[in-house]
Protein backbone atom coordinates (compact mmCIF):
# COMPACT_ATOMS: atom_id res chain seq x y z
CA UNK A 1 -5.51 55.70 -12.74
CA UNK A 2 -7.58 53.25 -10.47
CA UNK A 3 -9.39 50.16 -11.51
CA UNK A 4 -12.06 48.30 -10.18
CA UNK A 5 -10.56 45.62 -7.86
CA UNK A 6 -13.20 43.65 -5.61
CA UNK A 7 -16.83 44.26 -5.15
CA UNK A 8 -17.72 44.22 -1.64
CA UNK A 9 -21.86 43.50 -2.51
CA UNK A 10 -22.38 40.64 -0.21
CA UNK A 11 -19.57 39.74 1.13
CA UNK A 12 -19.17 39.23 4.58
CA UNK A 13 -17.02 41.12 6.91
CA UNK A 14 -14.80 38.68 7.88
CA UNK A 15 -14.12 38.06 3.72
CA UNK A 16 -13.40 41.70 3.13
CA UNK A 17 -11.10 41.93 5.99
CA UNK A 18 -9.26 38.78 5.24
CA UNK A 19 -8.90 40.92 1.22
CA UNK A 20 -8.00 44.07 2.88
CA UNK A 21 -5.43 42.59 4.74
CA UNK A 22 -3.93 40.26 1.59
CA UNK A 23 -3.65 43.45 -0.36
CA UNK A 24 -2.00 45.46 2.54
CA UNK A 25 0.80 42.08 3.09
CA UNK A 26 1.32 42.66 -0.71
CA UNK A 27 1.92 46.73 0.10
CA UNK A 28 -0.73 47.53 -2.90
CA UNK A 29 -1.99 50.65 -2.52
CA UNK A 30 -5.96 50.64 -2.40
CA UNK A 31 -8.63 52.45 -1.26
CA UNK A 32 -12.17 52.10 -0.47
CA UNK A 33 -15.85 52.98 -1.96
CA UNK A 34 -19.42 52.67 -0.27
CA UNK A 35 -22.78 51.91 -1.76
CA UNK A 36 -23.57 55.34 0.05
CA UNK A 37 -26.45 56.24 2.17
CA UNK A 38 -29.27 55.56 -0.56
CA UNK A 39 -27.36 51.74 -2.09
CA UNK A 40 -26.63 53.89 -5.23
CA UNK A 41 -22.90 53.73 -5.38
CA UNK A 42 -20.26 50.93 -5.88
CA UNK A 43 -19.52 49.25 -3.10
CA UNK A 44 -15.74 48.06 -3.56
CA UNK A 45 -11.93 47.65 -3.00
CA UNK A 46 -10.31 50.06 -5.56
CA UNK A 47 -6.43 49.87 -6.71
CA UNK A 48 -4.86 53.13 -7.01
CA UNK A 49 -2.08 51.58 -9.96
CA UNK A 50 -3.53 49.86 -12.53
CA UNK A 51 0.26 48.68 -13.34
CA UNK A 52 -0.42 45.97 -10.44
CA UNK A 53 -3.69 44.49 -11.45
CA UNK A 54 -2.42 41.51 -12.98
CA UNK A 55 -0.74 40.58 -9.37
CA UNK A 56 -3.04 41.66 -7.41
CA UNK A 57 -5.81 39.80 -9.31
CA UNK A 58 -3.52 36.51 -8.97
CA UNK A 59 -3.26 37.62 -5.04
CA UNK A 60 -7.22 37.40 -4.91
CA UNK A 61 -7.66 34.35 -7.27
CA UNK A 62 -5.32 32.47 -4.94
CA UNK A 63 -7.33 33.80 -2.12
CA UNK A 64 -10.17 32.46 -3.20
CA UNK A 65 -9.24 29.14 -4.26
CA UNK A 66 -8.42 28.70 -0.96
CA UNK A 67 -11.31 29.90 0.72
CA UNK A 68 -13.31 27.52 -2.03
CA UNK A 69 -11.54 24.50 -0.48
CA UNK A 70 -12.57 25.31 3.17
CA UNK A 71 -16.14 23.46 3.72
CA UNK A 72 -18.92 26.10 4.42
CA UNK A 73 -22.74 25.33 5.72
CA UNK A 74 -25.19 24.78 3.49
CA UNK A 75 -27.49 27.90 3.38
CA UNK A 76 -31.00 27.02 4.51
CA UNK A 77 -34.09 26.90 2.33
CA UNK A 78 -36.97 29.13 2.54
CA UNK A 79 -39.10 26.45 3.87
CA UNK A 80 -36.13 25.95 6.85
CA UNK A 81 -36.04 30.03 7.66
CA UNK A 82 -39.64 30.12 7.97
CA UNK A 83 -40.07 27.26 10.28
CA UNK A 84 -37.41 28.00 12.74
CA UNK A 85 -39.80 31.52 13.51
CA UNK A 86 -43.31 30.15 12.45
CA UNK A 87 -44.63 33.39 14.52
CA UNK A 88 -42.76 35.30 11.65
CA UNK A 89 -44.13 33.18 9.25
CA UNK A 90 -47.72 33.47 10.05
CA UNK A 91 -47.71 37.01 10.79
CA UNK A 92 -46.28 37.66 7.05
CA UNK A 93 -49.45 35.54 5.91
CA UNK A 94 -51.60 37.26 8.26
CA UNK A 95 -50.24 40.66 6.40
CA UNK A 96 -50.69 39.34 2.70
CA UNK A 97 -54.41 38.17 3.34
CA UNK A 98 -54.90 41.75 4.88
CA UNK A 99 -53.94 43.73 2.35
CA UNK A 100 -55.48 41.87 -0.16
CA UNK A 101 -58.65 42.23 1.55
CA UNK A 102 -58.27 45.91 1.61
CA UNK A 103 -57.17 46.08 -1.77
CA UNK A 104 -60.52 44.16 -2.79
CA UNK A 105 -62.84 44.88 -0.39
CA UNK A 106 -63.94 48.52 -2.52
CA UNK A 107 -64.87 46.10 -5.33
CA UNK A 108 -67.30 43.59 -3.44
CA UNK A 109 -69.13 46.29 -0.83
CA UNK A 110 -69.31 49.24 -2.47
CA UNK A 111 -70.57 48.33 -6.04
């Protein structure tokens, strides 16, 4: 019987490639699931013998300690995403105020 492994929802590629090949180095026999065309299904890594989940859940704790010690960048605020497009930024304020218009503009003309 299988058991739920590793969840591959947000996770980068490079992550799930450095898991994929951890679990292949430890010859544990997994396989692979999709969210699917719609983001309805389970994306994940899958083992096929639930005898070896204890290792192979050791195998991915150590994993990740180590990838906890390497520094990463700091992920930018909202404030920092919008100002390095500002044309982005104004254009999505340009779009609110519109539709908000047209969602009002029954209510204030044509009462």
């Amino acid at each position: 019987m299988a058991a739920l492994l590793f969840r591959l929802r947000d996770v980068s590629d490079e992550e799930a490639a450095a898991v994929r090949t951890l679990l292949a180095d430890a010859n544990m026999a997994v396989y692979e699931t999709s969210s699917g065309t719609w983001g309805l299904g389970v994306a994940a890594i899958w083992l096929r013998n639930k005898n070896q989940l204890t290792a192979a859940r050791a195998l991915l704790h150590a994993y990740q300690q180590q990838r906890e010690a390497i520094p990463q960048p700091p992920v930018p605020t909202h404030w920092q995403h919008w100002t390095q497009n500002p044309v982005r930024f104004f254009l999505f304020c340009f779009l609110i105020v519109f539709m908000f218009a047209v969602t009002l503009w029954p209510f204030f003309f044509f009462s």
